[in-house]
Protein backbone atom coordinates (compact mmCIF):
# COMPACT_ATOMS: atom_id res chain seq x y z
CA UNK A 1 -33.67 107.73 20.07
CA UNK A 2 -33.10 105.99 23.26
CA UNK A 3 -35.72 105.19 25.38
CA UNK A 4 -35.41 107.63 28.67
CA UNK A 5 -33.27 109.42 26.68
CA UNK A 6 -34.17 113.41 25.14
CA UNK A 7 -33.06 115.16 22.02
CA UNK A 8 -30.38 117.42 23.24
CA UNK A 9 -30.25 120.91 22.65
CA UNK A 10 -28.33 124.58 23.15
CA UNK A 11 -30.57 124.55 26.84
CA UNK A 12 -29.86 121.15 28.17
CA UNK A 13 -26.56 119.92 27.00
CA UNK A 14 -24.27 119.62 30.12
CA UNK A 15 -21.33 122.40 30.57
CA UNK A 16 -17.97 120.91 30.00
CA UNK A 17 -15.70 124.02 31.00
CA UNK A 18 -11.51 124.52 30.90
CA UNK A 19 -10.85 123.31 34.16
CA UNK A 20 -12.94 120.10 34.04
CA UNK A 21 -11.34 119.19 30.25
CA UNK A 22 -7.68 119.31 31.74
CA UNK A 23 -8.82 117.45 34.90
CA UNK A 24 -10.04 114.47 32.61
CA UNK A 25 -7.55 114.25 30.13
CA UNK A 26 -4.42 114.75 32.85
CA UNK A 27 -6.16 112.08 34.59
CA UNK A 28 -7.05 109.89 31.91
CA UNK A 29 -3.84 107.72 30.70
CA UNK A 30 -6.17 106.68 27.29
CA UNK A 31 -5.29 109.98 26.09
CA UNK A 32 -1.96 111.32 27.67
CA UNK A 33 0.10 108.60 28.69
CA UNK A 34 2.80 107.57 25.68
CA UNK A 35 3.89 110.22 24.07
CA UNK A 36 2.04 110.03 20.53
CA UNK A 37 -1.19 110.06 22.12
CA UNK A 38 -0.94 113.85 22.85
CA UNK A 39 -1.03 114.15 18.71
CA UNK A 40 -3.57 111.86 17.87
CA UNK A 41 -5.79 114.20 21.22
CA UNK A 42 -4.77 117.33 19.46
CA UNK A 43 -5.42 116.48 16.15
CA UNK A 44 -8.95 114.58 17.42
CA UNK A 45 -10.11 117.91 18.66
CA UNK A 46 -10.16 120.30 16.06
CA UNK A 47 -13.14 121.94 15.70
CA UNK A 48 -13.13 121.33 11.63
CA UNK A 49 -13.81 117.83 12.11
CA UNK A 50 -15.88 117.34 15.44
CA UNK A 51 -18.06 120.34 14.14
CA UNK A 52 -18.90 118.73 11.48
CA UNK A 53 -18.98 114.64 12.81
CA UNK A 54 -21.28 114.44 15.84
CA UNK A 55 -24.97 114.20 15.03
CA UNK A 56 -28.09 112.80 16.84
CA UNK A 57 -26.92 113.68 20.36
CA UNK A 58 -29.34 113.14 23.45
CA UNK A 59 -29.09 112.93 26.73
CA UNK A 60 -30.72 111.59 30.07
CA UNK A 61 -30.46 112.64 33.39
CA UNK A 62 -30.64 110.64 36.66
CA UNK A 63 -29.89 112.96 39.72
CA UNK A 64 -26.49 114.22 39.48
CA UNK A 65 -25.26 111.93 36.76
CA UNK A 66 -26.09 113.32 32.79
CA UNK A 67 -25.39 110.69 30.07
CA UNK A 68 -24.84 112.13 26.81
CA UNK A 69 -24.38 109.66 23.37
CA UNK A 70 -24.14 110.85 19.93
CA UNK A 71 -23.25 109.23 16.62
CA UNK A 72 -19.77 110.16 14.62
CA UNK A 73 -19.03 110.34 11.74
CA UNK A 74 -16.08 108.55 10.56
CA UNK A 75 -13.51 111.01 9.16
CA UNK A 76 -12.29 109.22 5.86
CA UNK A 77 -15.45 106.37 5.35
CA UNK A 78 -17.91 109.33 5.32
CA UNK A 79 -20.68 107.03 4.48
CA UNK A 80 -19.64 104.13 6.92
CA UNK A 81 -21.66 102.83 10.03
CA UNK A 82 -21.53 105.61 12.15
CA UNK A 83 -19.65 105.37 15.56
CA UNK A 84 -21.86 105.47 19.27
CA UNK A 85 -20.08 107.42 21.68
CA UNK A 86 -21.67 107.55 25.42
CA UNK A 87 -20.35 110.77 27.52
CA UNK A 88 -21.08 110.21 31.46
CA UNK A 89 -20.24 112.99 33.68
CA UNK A 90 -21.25 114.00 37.19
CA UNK A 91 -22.86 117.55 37.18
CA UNK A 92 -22.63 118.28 40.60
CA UNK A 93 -19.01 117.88 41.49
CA UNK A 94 -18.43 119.12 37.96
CA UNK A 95 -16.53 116.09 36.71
CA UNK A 96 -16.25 113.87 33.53
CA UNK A 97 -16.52 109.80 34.89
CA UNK A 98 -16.14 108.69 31.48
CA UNK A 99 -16.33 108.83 27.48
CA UNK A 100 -16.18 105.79 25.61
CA UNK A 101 -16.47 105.00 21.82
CA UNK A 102 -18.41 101.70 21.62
CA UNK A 103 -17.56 100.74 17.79
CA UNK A 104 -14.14 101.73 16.77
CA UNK A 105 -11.22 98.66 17.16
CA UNK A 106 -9.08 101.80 18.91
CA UNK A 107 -12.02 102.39 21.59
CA UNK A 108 -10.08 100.78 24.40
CA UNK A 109 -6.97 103.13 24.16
CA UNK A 110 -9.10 106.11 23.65
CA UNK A 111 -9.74 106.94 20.16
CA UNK A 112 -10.26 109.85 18.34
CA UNK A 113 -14.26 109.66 18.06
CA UNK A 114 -14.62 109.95 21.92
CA UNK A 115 -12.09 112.97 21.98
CA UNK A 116 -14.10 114.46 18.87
CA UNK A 117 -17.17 114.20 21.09
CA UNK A 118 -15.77 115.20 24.61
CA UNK A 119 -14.06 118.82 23.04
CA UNK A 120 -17.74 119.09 20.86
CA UNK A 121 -19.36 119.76 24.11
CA UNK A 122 -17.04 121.47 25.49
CA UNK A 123 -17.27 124.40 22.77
CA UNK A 124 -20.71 124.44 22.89
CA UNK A 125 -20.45 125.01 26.42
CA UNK A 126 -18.34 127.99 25.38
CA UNK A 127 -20.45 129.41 22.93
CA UNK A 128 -22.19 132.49 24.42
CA UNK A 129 -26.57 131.95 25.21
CA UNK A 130 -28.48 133.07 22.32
CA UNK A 131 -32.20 133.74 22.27
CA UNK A 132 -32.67 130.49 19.86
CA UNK A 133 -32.61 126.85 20.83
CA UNK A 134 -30.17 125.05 18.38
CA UNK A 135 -31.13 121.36 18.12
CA UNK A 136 -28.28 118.25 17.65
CA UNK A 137 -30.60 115.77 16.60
CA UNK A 138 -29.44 116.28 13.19
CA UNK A 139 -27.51 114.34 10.80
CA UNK A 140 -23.91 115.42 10.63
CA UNK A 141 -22.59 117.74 7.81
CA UNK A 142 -19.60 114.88 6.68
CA UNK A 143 -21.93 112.37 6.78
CA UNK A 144 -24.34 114.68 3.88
CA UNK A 145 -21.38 114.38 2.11
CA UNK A 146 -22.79 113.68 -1.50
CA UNK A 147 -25.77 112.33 -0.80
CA UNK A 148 -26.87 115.60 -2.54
CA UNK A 149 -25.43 116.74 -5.47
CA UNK A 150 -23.88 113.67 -6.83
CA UNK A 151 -21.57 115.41 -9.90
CA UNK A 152 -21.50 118.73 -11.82
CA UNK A 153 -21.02 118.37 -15.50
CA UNK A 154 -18.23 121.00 -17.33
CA UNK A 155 -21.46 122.90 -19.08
CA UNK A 156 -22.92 123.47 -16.09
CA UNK A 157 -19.86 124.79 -14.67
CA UNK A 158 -19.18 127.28 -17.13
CA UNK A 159 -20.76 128.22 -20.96
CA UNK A 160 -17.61 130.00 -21.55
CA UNK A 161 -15.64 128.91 -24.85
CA UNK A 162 -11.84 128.16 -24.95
CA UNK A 163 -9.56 131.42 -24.95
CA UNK A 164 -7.18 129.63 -26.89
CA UNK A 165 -7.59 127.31 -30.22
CA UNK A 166 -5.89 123.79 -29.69
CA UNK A 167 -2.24 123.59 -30.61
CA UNK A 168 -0.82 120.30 -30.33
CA UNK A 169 2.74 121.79 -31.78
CA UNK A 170 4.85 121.16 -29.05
CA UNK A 171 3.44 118.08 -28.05
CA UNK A 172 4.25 116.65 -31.84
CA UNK A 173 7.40 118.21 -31.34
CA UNK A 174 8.24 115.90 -28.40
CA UNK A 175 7.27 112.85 -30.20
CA UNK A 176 9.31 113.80 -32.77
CA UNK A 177 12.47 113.80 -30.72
CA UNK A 178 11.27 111.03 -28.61
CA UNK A 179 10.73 108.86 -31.40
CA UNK A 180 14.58 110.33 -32.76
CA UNK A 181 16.02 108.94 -28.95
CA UNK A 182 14.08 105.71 -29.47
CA UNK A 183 12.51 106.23 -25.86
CA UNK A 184 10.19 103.67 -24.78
CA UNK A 185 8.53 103.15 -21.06
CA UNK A 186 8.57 106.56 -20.31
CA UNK A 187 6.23 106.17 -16.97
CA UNK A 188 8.58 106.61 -13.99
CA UNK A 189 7.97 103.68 -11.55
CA UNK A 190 9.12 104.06 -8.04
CA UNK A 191 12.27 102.38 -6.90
CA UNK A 192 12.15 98.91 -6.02
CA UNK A 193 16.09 98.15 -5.36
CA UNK A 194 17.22 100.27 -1.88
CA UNK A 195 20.71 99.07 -2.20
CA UNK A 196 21.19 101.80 -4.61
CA UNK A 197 20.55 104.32 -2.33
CA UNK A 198 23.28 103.49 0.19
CA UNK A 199 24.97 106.28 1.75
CA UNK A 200 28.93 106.49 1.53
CA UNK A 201 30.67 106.71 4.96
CA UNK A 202 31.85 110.57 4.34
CA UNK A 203 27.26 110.96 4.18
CA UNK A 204 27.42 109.13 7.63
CA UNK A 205 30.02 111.44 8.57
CA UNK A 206 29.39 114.67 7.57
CA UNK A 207 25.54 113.91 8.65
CA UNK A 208 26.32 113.21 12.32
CA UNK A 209 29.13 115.80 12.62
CA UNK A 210 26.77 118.95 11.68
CA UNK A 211 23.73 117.93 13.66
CA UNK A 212 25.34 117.53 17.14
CA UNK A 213 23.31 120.10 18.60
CA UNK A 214 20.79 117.85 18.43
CA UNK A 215 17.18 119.33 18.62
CA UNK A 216 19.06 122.80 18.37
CA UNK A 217 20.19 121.91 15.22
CA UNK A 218 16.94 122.39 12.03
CA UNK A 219 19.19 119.92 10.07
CA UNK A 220 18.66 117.35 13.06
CA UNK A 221 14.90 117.73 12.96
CA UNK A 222 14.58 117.52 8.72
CA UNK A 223 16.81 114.78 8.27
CA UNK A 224 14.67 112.55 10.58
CA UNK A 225 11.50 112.99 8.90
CA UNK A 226 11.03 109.74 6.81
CA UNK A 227 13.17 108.30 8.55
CA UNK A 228 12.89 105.45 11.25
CA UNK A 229 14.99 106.82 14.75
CA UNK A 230 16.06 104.46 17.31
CA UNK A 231 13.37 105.75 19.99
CA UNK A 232 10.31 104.87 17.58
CA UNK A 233 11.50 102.17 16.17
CA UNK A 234 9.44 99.30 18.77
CA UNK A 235 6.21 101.09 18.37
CA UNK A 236 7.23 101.11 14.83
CA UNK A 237 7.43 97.43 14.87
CA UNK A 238 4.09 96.74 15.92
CA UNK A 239 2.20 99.46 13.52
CA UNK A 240 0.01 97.76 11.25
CA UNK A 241 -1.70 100.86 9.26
CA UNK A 242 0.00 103.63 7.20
CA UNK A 243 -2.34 106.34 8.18
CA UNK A 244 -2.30 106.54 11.95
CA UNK A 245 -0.39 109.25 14.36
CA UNK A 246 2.92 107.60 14.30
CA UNK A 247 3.31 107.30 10.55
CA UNK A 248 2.52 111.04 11.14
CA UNK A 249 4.95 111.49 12.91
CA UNK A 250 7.39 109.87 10.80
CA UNK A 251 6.33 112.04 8.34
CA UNK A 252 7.61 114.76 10.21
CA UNK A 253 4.40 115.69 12.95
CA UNK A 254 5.27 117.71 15.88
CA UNK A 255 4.89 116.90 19.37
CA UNK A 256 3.73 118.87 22.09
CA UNK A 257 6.27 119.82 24.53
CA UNK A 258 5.97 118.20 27.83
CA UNK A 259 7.51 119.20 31.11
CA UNK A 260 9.14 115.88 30.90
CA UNK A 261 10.77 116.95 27.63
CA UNK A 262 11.92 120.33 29.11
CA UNK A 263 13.29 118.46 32.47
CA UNK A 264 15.26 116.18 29.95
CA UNK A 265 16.91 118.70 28.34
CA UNK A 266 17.73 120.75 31.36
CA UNK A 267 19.09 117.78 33.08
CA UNK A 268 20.70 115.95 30.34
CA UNK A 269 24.13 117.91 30.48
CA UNK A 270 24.73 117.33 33.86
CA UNK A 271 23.26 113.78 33.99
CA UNK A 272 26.27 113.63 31.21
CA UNK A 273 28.66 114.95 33.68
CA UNK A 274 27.83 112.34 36.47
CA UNK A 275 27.61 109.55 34.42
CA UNK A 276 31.06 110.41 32.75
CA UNK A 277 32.63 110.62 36.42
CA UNK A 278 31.00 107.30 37.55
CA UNK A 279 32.03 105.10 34.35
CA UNK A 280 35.79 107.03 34.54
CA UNK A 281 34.73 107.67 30.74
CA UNK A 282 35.39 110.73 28.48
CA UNK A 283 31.67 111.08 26.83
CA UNK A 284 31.26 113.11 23.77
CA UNK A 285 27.76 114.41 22.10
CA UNK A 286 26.74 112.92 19.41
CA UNK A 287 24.55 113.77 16.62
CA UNK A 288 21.94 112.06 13.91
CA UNK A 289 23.70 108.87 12.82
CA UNK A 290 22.15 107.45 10.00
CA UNK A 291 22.41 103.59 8.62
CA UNK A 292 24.77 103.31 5.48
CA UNK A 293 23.40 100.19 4.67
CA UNK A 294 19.79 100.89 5.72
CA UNK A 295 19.62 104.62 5.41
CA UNK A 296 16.07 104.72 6.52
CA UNK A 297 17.38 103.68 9.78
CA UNK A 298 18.65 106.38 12.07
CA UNK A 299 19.55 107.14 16.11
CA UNK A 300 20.65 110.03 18.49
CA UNK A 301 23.00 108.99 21.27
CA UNK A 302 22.72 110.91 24.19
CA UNK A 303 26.24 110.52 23.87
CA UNK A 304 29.46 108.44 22.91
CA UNK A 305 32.72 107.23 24.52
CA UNK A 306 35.36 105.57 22.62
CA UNK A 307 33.60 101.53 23.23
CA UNK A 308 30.24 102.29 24.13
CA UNK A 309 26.95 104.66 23.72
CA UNK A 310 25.13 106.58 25.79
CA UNK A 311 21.42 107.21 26.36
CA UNK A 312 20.06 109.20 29.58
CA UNK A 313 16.77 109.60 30.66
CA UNK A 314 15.33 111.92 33.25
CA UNK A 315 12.10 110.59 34.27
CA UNK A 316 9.49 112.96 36.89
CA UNK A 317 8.94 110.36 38.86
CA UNK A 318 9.87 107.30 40.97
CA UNK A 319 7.10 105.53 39.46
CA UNK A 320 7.92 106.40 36.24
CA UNK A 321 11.02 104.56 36.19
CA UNK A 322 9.50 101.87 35.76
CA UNK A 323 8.75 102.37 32.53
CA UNK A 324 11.93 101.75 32.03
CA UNK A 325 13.56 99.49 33.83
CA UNK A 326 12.24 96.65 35.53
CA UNK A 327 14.32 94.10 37.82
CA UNK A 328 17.72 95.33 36.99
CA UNK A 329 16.82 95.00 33.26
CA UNK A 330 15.84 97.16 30.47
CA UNK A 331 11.87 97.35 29.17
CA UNK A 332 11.34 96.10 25.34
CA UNK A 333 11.03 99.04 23.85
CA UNK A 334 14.43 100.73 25.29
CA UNK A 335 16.32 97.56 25.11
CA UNK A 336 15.21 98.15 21.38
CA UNK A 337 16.63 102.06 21.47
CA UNK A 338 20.27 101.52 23.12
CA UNK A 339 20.62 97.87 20.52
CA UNK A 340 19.93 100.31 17.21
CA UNK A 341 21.95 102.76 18.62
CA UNK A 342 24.94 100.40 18.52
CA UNK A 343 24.26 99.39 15.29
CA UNK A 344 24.63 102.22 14.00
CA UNK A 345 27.77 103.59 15.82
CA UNK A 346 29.17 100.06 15.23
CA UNK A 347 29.84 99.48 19.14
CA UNK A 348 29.07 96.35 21.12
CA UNK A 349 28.36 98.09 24.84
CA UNK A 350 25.54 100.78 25.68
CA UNK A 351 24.84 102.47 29.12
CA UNK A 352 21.17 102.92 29.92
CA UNK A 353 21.40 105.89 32.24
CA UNK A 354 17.96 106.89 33.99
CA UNK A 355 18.38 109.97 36.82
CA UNK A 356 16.57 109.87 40.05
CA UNK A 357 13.40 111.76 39.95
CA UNK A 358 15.15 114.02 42.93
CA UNK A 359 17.99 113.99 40.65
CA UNK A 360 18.63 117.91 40.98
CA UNK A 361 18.77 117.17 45.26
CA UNK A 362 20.87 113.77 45.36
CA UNK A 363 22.63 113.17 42.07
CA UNK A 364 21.59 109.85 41.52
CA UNK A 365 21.82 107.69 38.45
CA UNK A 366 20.94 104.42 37.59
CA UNK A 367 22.87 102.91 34.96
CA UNK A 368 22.30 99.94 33.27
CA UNK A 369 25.02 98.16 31.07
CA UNK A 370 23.72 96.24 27.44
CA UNK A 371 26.14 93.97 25.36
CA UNK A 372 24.95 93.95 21.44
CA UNK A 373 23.28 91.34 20.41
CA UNK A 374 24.01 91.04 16.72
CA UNK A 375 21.40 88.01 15.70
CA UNK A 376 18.30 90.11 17.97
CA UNK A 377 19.24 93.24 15.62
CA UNK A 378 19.53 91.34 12.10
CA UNK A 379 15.94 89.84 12.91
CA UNK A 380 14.62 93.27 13.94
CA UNK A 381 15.70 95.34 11.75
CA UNK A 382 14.38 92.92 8.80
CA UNK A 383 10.64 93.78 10.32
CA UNK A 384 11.23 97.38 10.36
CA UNK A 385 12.69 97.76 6.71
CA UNK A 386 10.21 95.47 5.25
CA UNK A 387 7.49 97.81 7.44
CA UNK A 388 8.87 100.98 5.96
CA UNK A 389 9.09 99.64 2.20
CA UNK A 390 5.42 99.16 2.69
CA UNK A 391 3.68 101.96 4.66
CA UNK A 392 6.56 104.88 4.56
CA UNK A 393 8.06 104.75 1.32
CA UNK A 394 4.76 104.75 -0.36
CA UNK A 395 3.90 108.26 1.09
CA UNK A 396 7.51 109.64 0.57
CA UNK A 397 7.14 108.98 -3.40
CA UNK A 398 3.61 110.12 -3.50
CA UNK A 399 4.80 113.40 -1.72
CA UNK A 400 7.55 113.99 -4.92
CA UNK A 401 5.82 112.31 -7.66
């Protein structure tokens, strides 16, 4: 223990309630800025791992500011170092300053240990006052993880005998015929040559056609999982593990919905309309096109004209446009987005169309016009292919085999 610091209990621990949770996080962009953070803070908090991962807490007081730091357990490394994580919150205007994980590589995004920690407190601080004092100076339950019993043999199991007497008929049976068909290397080894998997153009086709509806359509949602879409495919670029909340989401995790998501929706159809007016272009919905040559490679237009794609955003705020353009010109990631997009549709002009936060009051749109850039698109979408050979595909053959 710390020096100053006192072994906290069920009587001293601070109270984290409701009101002062959503105040941090909403406030805190570490844990609800992009989009796939909200995941990785949902799935962070459940009590079945936090419950089970903070130990040695203690606290120290110094007029109206309580420090609280505890030790977590990592989730899969049971046995690792164990992580520090230092709470500071100010108990008088009932607000948390800070949480910070001071070991983990992820610590200056906000990682999962700190979130573990933060919603730990705050369900303690729910629990109703019992006539005990409970103690957290205690090792953590994952981190006992076999340090007890270390195995269990079969006798001590069971003393049961067998039911059955062995019968190895059938088995020589199938030796029998194999050795008849003259098999050999029977194992089943995971394919190593994609080109076989190519779709044909009527699987482009009839793929796009019945999932117009977009995320109306169940089809639309299962035949992205796996699969790398157009709008993930920058952050997809730069993932360098196979096990984080992305590659979840890949694998077919859900998002929580946002107000941002709902005002998209709403607005999207009419954004359509204006858009369509201002270009003097027909524009037709469009739904999941998927790569023929790369069919792990997949997009959603926001819509299509007969030369050029569509994609409209409907951001909440002035200052969130920024996020995606800047200077007249498209940000990385988005550039990334409408240049997939025309790969796969096979057209060489996008419009980038972003609607005025007041967009319901003045009808404003922004559009910005992309030309395809063939040689940016062969080099990018070598990363992402070789990316998904390594950390996707793995998964999706373990999942069947």
């Amino acid at each position: 223990m710390e020096q100053g610091f006192s072994k906290a209990n069920s009587t001293n621990l601070p109270r984290i309630h409701l009101l002062m949770l959503g105040e941090f996080l909403a406030s805190n962009k570490d844990f609800c800025s992009a989009e796939f953070r909200n995941v990785k803070t949902s799935m962070s908090s459940r009590p079945s791992y936090g419950d089970d991962a903070v130990s040695y807490v203690q606290l120290k007081r110094e007029g109206d500011i309580c420090i609280v730091k505890c030790k977590v357990c990592p989730e899969h490394k049971v046995h690792a170092k164990l992580y520090s994580v230092t709470l500071i919150m100010d108990e008088q205007e009932e607000a948390v300053k800070s949480i910070e994980c001071h070991d983990c590589v992820a610590s200056q995004g906000g990682c999962k240990h700190a979130i573990a920690f933060l919603m730990w407190i705050h369900r303690r601080s729910e629990e109703p006052s019992c006539t005990s004092v409970e103690c957290y100076w205690m090792k953590s339950k994952l981190s006992r993880a076999g340090s007890t019993l270390k195995y269990l043999t079969a006798s001590e199991m069971s003393n049961a005998k067998p039911s059955l007497p062995s019968n190895t008929e059938v088995f020589e049976k199938f030796l029998e015929e194999g050795k008849k068909r003259r098999l050999n290397n029977c194992e089943k080894g995971p394919v190593t040559d994609f080109g076989k998997i190519a779709l044909s153009d009527a699987d482009v086709y009839n793929i796009e056609k019945v999932t117009r509806a977009q995320h109306d359509s169940t089809l639309w949602h299962e035949l992205r999982y796996g699969r790398i879409t157009a709008s993930r495919a920058f952050e997809f670029s730069r993932c360098k593990t196979n096990d984080g909340t992305l590659i979840a989401l890949i694998m077919g995790g859900k998002l929580p919905d946002t107000l941002a998501m709902k005002r998209g929706r709403i607005l999207e159809d009419q954004v359509r309309k204006t858009v369509s007016i201002k270009l003097g272009k027909k524009i037709n919905k469009c739904g999941l096109i998927v790569s023929k040559i790369h069919p792990m490679i997949a997009g959603s237009p926001d819509g299509i004209c007969e030369d050029s794609i569509i994609e409209i955003k409907c951001p909440t705020s002035a200052k969130t446009l920024k996020k995606y353009v800047c200077d007249g010109k498209l940000t990385q990631k988005f550039y990334v987005q409408v240049q997939l997009q025309m790969y796969l549709t096979g057209l060489k002009k996008g419009y980038y169309c972003v609607a005025d936060s007041d967009y319901s009051e003045n009808k404003n749109v922004e559009i910005v016009s992309v030309m395809y850039d063939e040689k940016y698109v062969s080099n990018f979408l070598n990363i992402i292919v070789s990316s998904w050979k390594d950390n996707v595909y793995p998964l999706l053959y373990r999942s069947i085999s």
